[in-house]
C-alpha atoms as a PDB file:
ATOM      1  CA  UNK A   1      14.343   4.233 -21.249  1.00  0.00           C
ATOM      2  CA  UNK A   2      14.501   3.322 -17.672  1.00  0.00           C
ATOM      3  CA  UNK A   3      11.265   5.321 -17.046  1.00  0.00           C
ATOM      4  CA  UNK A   4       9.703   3.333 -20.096  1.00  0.00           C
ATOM      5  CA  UNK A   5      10.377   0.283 -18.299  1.00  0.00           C
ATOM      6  CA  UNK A   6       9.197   1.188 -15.159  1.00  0.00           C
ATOM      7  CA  UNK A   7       5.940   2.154 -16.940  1.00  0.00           C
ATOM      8  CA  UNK A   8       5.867  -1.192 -18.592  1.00  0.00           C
ATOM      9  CA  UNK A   9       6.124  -2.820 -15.338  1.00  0.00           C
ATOM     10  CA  UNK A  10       3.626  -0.864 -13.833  1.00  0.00           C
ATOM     11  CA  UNK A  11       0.762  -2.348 -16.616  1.00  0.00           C
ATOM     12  CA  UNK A  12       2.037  -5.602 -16.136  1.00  0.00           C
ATOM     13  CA  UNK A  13       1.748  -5.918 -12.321  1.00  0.00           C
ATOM     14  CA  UNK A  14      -2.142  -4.214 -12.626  1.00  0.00           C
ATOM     15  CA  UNK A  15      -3.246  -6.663 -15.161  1.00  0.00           C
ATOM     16  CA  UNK A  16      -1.267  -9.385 -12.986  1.00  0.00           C
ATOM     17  CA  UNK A  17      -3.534  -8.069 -10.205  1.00  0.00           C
ATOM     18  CA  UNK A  18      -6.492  -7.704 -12.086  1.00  0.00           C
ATOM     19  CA  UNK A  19      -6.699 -11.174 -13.733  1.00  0.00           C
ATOM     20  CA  UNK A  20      -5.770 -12.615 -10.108  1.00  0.00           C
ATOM     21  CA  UNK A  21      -9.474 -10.668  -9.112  1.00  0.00           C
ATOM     22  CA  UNK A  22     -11.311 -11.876 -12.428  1.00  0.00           C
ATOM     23  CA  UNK A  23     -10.608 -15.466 -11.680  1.00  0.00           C
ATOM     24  CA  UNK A  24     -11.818 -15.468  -8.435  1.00  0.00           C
ATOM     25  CA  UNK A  25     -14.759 -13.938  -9.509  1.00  0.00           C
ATOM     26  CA  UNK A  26     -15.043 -15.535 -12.482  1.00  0.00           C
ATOM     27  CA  UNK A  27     -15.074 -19.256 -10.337  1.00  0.00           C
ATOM     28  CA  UNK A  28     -18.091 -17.852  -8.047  1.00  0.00           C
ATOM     29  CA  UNK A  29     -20.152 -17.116 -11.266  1.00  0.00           C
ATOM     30  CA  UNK A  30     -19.151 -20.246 -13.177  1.00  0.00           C
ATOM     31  CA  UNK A  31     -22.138 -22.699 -12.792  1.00  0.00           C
ATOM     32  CA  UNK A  32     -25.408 -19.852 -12.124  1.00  0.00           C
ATOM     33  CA  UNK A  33     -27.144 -23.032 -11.152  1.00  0.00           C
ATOM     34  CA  UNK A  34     -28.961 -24.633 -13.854  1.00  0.00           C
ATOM     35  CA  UNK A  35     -27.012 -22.653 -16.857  1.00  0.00           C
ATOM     36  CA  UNK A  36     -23.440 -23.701 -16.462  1.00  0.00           C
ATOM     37  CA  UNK A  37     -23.632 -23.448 -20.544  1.00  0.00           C
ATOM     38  CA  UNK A  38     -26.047 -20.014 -21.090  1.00  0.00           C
ATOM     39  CA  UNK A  39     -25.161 -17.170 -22.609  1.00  0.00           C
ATOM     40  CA  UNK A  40     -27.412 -13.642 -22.507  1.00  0.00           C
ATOM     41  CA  UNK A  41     -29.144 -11.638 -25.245  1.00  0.00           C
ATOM     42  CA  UNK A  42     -30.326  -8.153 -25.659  1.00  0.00           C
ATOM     43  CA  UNK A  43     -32.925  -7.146 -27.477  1.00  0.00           C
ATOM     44  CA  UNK A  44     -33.912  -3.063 -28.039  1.00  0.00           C
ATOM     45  CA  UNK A  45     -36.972  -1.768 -29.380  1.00  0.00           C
ATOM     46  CA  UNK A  46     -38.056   2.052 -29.122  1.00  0.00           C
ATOM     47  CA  UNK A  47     -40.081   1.474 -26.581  1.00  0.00           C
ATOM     48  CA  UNK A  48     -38.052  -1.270 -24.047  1.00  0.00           C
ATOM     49  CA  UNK A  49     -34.804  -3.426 -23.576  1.00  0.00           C
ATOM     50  CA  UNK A  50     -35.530  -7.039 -23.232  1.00  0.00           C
ATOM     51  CA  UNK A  51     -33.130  -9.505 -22.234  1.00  0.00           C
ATOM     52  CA  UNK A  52     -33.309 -13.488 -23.079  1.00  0.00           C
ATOM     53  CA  UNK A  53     -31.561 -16.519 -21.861  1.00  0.00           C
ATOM     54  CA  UNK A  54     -29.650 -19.050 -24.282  1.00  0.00           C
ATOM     55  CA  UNK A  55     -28.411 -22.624 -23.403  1.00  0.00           C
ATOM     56  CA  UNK A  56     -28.833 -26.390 -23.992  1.00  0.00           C
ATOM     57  CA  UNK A  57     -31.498 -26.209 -21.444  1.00  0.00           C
ATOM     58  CA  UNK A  58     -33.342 -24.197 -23.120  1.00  0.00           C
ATOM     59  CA  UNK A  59     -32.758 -25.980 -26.631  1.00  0.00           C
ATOM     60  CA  UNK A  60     -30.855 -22.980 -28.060  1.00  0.00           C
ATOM     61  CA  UNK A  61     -34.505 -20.587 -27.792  1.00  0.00           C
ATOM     62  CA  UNK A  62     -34.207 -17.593 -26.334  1.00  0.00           C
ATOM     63  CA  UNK A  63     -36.022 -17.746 -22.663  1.00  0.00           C
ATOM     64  CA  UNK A  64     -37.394 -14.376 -21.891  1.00  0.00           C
ATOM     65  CA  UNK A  65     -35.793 -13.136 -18.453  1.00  0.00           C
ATOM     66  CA  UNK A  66     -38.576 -11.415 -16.584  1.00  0.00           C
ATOM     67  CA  UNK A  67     -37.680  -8.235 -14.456  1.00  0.00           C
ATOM     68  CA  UNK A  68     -37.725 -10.237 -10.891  1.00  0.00           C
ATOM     69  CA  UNK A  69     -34.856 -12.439 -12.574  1.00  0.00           C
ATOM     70  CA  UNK A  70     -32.845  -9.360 -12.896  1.00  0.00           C
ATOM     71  CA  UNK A  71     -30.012 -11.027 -10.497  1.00  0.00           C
ATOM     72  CA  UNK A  72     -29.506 -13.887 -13.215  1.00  0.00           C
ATOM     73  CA  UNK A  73     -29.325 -11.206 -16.545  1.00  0.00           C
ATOM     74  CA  UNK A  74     -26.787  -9.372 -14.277  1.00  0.00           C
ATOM     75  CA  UNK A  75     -24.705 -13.041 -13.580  1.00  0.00           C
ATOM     76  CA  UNK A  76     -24.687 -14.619 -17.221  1.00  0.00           C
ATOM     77  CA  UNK A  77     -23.686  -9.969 -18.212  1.00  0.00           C
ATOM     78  CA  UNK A  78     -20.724 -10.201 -15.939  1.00  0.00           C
ATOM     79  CA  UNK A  79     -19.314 -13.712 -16.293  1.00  0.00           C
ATOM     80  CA  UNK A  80     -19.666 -13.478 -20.465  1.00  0.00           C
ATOM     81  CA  UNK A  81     -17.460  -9.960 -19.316  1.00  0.00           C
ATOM     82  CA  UNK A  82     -15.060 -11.342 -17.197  1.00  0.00           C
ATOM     83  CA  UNK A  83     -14.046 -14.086 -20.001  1.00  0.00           C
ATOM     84  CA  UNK A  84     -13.796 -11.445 -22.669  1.00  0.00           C
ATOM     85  CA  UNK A  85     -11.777  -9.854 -19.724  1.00  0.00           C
ATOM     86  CA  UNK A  86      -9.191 -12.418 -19.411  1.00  0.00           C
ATOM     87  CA  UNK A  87      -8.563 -13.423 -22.946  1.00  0.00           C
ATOM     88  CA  UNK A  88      -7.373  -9.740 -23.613  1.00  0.00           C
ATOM     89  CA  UNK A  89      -5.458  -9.218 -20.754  1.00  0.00           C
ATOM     90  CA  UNK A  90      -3.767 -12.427 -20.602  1.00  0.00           C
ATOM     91  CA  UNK A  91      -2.852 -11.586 -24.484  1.00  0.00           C
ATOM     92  CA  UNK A  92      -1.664  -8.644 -23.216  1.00  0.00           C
ATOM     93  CA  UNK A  93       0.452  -9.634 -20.297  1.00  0.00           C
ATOM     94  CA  UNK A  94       1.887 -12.532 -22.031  1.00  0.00           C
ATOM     95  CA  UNK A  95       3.310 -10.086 -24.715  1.00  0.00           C
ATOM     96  CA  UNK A  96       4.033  -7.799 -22.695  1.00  0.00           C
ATOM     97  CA  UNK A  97       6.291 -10.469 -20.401  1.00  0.00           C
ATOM     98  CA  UNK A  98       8.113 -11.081 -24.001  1.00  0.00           C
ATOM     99  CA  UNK A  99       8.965  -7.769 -24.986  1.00  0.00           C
ATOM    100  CA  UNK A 100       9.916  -6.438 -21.267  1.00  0.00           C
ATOM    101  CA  UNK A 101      12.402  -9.303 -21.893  1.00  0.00           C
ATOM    102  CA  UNK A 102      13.830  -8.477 -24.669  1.00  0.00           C
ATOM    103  CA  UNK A 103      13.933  -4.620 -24.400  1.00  0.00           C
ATOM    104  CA  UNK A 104      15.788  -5.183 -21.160  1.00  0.00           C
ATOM    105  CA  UNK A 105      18.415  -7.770 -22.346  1.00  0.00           C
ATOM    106  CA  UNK A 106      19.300  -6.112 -25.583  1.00  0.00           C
ATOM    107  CA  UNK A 107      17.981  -3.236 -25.359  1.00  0.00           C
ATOM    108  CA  UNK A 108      19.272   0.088 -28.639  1.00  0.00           C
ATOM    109  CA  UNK A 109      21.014   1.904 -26.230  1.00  0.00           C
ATOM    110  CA  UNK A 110      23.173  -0.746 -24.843  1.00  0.00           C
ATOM    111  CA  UNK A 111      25.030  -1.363 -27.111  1.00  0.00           C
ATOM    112  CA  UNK A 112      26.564   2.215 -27.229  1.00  0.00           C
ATOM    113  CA  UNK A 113      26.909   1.852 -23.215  1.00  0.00           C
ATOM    114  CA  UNK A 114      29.005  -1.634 -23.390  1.00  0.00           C
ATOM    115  CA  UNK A 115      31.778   0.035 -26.289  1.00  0.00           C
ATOM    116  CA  UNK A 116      34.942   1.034 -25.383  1.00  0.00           C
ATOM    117  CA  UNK A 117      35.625   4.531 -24.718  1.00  0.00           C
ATOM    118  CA  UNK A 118      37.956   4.783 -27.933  1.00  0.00           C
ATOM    119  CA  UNK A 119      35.205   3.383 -30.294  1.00  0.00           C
ATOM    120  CA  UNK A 120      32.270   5.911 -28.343  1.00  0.00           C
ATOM    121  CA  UNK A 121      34.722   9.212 -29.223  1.00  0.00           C
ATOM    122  CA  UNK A 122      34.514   7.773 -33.274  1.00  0.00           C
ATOM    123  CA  UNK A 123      30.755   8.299 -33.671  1.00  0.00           C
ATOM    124  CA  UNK A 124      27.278   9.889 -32.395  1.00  0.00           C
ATOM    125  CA  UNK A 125      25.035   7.532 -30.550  1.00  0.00           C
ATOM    126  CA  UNK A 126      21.243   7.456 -31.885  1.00  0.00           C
ATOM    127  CA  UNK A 127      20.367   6.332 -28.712  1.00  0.00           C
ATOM    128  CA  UNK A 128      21.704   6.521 -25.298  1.00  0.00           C
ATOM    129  CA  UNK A 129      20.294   5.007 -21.705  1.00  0.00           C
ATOM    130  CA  UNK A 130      19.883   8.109 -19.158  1.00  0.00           C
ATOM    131  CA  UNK A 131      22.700   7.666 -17.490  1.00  0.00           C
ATOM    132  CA  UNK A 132      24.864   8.365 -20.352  1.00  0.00           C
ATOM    133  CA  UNK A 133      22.981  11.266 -21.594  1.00  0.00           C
ATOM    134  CA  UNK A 134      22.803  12.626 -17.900  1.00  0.00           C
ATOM    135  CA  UNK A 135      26.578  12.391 -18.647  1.00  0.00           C
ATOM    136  CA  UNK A 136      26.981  13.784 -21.710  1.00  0.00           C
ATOM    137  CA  UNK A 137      24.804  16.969 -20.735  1.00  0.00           C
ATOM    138  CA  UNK A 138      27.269  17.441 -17.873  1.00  0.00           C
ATOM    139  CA  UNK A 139      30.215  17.445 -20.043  1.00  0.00           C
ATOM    140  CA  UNK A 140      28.759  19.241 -22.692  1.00  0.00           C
ATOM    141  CA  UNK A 141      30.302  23.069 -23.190  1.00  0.00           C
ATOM    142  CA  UNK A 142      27.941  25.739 -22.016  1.00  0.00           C
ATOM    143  CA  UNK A 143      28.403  29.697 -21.581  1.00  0.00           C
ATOM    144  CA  UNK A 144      28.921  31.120 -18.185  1.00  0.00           C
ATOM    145  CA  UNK A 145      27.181  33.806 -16.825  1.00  0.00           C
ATOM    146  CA  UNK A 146      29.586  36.614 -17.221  1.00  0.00           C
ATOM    147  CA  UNK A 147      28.245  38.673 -14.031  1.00  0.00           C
ATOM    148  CA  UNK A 148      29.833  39.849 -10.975  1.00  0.00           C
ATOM    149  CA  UNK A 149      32.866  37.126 -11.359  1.00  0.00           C
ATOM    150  CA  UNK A 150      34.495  38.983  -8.380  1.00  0.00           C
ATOM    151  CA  UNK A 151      31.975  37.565  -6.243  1.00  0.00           C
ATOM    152  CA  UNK A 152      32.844  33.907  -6.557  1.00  0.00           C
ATOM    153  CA  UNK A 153      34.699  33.197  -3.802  1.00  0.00           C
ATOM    154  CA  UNK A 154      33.244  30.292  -2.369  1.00  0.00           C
ATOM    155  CA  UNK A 155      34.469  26.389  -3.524  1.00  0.00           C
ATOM    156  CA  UNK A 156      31.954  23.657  -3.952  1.00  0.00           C
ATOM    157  CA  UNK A 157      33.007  19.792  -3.652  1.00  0.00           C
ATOM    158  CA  UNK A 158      32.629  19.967  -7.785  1.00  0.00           C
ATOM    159  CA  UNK A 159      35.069  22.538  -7.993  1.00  0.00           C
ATOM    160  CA  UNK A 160      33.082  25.390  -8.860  1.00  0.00           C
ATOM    161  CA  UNK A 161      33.157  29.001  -7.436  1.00  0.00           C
ATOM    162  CA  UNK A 162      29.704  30.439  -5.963  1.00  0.00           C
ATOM    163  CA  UNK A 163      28.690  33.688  -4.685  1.00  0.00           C
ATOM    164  CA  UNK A 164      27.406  32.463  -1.122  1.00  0.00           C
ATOM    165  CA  UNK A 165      27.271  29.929   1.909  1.00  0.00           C
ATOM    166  CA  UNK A 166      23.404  28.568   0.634  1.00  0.00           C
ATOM    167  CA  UNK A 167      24.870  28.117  -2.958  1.00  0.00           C
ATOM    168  CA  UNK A 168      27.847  25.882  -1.582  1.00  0.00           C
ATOM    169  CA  UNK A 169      24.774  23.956   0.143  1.00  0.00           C
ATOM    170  CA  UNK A 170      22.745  23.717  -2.814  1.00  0.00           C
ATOM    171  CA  UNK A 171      25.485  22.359  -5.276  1.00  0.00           C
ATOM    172  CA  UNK A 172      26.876  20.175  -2.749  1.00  0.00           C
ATOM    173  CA  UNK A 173      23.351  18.752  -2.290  1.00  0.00           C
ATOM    174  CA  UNK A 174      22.993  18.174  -5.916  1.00  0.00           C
ATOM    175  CA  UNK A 175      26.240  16.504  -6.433  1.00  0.00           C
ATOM    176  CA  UNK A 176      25.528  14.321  -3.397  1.00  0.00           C
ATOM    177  CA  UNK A 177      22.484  13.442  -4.938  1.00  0.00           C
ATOM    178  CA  UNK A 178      23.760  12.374  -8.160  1.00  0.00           C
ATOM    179  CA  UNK A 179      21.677  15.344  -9.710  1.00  0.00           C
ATOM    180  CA  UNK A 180      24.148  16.901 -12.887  1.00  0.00           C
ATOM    181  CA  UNK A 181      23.871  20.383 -12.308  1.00  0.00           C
ATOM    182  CA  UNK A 182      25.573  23.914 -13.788  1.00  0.00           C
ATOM    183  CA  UNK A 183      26.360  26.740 -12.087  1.00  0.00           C
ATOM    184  CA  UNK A 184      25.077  30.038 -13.854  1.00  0.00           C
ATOM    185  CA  UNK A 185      24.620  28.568 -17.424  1.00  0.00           C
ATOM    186  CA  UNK A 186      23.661  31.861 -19.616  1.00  0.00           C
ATOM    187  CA  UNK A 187      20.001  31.117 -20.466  1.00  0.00           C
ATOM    188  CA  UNK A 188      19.069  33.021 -23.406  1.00  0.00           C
ATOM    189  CA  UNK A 189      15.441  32.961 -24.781  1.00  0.00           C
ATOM    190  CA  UNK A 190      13.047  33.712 -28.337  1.00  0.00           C
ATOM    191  CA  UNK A 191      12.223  36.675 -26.763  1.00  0.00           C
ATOM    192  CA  UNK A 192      15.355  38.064 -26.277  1.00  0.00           C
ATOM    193  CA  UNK A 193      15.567  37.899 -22.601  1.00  0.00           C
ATOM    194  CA  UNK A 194      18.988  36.811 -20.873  1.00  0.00           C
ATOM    195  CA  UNK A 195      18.984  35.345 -17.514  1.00  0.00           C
ATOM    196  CA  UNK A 196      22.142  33.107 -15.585  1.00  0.00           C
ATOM    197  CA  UNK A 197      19.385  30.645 -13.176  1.00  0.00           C
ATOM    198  CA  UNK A 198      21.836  30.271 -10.323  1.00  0.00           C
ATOM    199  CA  UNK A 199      21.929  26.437 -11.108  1.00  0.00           C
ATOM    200  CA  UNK A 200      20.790  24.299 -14.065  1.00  0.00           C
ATOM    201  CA  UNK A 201      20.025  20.923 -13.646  1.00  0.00           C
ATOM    202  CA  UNK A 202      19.511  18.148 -15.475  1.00  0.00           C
ATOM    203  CA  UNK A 203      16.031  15.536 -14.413  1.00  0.00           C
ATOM    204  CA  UNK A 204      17.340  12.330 -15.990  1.00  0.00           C
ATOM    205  CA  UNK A 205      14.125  10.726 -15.412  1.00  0.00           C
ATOM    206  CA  UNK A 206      12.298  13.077 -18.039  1.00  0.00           C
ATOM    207  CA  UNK A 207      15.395  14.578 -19.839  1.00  0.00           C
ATOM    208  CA  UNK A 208      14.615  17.630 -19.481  1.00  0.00           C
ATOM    209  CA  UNK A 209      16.428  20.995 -17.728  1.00  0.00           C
ATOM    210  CA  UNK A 210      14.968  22.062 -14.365  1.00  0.00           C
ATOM    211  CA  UNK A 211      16.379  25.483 -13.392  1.00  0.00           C
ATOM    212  CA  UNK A 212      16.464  27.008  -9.783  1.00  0.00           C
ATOM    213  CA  UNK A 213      16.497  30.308  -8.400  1.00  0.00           C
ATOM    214  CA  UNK A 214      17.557  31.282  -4.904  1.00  0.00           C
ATOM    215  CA  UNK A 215      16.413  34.807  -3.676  1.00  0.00           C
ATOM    216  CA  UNK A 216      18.899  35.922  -0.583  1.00  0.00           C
ATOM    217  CA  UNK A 217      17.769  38.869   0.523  1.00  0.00           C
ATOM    218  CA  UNK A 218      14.359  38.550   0.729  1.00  0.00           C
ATOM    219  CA  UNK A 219      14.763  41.748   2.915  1.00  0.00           C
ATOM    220  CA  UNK A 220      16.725  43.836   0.463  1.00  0.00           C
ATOM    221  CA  UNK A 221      13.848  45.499  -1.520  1.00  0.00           C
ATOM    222  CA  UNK A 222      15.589  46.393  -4.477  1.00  0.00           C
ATOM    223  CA  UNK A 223      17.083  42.766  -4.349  1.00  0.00           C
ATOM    224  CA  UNK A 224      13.230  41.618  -4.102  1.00  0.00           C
ATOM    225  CA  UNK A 225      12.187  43.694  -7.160  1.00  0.00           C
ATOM    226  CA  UNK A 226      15.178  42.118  -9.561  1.00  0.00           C
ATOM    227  CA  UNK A 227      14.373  38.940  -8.667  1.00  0.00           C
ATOM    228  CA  UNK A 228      10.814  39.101  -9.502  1.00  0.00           C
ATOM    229  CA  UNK A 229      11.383  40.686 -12.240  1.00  0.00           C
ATOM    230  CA  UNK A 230      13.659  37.796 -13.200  1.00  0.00           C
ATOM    231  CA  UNK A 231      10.382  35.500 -12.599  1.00  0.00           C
ATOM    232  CA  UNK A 232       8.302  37.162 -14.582  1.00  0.00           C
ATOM    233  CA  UNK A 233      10.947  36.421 -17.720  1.00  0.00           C
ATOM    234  CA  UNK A 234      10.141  32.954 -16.817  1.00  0.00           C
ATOM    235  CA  UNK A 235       7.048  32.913 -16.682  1.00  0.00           C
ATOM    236  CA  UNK A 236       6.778  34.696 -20.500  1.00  0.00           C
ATOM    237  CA  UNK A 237       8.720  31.673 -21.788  1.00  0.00           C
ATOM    238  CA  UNK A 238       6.936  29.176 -20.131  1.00  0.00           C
ATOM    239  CA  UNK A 239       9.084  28.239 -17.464  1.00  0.00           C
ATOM    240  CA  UNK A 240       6.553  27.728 -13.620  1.00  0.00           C
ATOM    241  CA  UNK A 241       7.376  26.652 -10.162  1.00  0.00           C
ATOM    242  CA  UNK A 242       6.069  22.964  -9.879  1.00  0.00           C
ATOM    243  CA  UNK A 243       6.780  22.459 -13.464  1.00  0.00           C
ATOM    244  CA  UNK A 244      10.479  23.291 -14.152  1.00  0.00           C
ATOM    245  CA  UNK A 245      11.492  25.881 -11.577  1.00  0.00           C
ATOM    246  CA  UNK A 246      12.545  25.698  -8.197  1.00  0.00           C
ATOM    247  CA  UNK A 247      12.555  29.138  -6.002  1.00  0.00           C
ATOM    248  CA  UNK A 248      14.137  29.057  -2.796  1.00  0.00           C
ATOM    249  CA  UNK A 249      14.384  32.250  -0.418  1.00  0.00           C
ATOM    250  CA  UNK A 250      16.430  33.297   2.234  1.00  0.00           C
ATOM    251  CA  UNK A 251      16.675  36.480   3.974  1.00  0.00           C
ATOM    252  CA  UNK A 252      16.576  38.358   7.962  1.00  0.00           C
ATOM    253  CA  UNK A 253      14.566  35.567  10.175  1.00  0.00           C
ATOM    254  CA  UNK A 254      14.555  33.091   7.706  1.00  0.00           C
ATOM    255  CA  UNK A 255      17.030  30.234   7.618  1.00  0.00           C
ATOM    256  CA  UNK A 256      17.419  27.106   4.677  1.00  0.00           C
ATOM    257  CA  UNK A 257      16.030  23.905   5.651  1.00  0.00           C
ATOM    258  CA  UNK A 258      18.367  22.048   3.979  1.00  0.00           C
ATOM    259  CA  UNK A 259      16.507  18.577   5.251  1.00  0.00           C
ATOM    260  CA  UNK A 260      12.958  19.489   3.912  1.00  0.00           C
ATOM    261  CA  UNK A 261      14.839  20.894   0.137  1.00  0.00           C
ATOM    262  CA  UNK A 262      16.629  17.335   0.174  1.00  0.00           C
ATOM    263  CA  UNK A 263      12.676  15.604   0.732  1.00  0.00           C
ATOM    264  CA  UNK A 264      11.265  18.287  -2.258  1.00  0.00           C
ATOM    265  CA  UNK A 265      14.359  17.472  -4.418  1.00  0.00           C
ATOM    266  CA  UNK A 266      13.739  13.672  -4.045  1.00  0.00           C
ATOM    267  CA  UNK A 267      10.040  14.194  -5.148  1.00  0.00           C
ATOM    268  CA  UNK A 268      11.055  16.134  -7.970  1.00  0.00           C
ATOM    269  CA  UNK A 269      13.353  13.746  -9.718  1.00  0.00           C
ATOM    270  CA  UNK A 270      13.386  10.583  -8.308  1.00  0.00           C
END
């Protein structure tokens, strides 16, 4: 919803901006000297276009504009424009004013947002704002990834155990970014592939899961070949870097910028 509005409000402020420009141009090309009135017409054979001027002046006969006139056919073209122009977009922006209004004051999903938490556990919204379904994602029930548990030593502020240091910095990133995430959520896919993406996580804006991958040992080679073995899965089921997948790599001589992952997060789903 929120990104609906923001789209909404987008159109409105160009065609606030645009009529602004029309009017001024529109007052420049009001009078065209002796034709405040006129009005142009276009007439096509096979083997030329001719164009004719109409007004009082010229007793509602069609005045043949001659080639070296060009400047007036291209006045009496643009001004006739620019008032089709602005009747459409001011239709436009005025309902567009109205319904921004209303969609924002009382808007479906409200209404499940302002119950009480009693009456919300009794049924199944139809429509929820993204905050809410951000929400109910997080608490939803989801499989763990049932690998190498042993390993999990390391607590996050969310109160999950990860395998390393950089994991602790990439949940704790997420949560401090308000970002839902899920640590190792068994991903299982049509073609019967099974991964566990190190984290899960939820883009409100779009609604969508965004899953990221963090290679640590970028040196290890069999570690290397696994992992891109893992993207390739990915890739078979539609699932890209820059679309919905976020690869981060770590090994001997390379260190996380955590500063420049917070700037590529903020792109990604603010």
């Amino acid at each position: 919803m929120r990104t609906f509005i923001e789209s909404l409000l987008k159109r409105k402020s160009l065609l606030e901006r645009t009529i602004a420009k029309a009017e001024t141009d529109l007052r420049s090309l009001h009078d065209l000297g002796n034709y405040p009135d006129a009005h142009l017409e276009i007439g096509n054979s096979k083997s030329k276009t001719s164009m004719y001027i109409v007004s009082e002046q010229t007793e509602g006969r069609r005045q043949y504009i001659p080639k070296k006139n060009i400047d007036l056919a291209k006045a009496l073209a643009t001004r006739s424009y620019i008032e089709r122009f602005l009747r459409r977009a001011k239709d436009e922006l005025a309902a567009l004013e109205v319904y921004i209004r209303r969609v924002t004051e009382k808007s479906p999903e409200e209404l499940y947002s302002n119950m009480c938490d009693a009456r919300k556990a009794l049924i199944r919204p139809l429509l929820v704002s993204d905050e809410v379904c951000a929400r109910m994602w997080e608490q939803a029930p989801y499989i763990h990834g049932s690998s190498y548990p042993e390993m999990k030593i390391y607590p996050t502020k969310k109160g999950d155990l990860v395998r390393s240091k950089s994991e602790v910095l990439f949940a704790d990133t997420y949560l401090d970014m308000g970002i839902p995430y899920r640590y190792e959520q068994e991903l299982r896919f049509p073609d019967g592939a099974v991964l566990d993406p190190d984290f899960t996580l939820w883009d409100k804006k779009n609604r969508r899961e965004i899953y990221h991958e963090h290679c640590g040992k970028m040196d290890d080679p069999g570690y290397r070949k696994r992992f891109m073995e893992k993207i390739d899965i990915y890739r078979r089921n539609g699932i890209y870097t820059g679309k919905n997948l976020i690869l981060t790599f770590e090994g001997d001589g390379t260190t996380l910028n955590m500063k420049e992952m917070r700037t590529m997060i903020s792109g990604l789903f603010q």
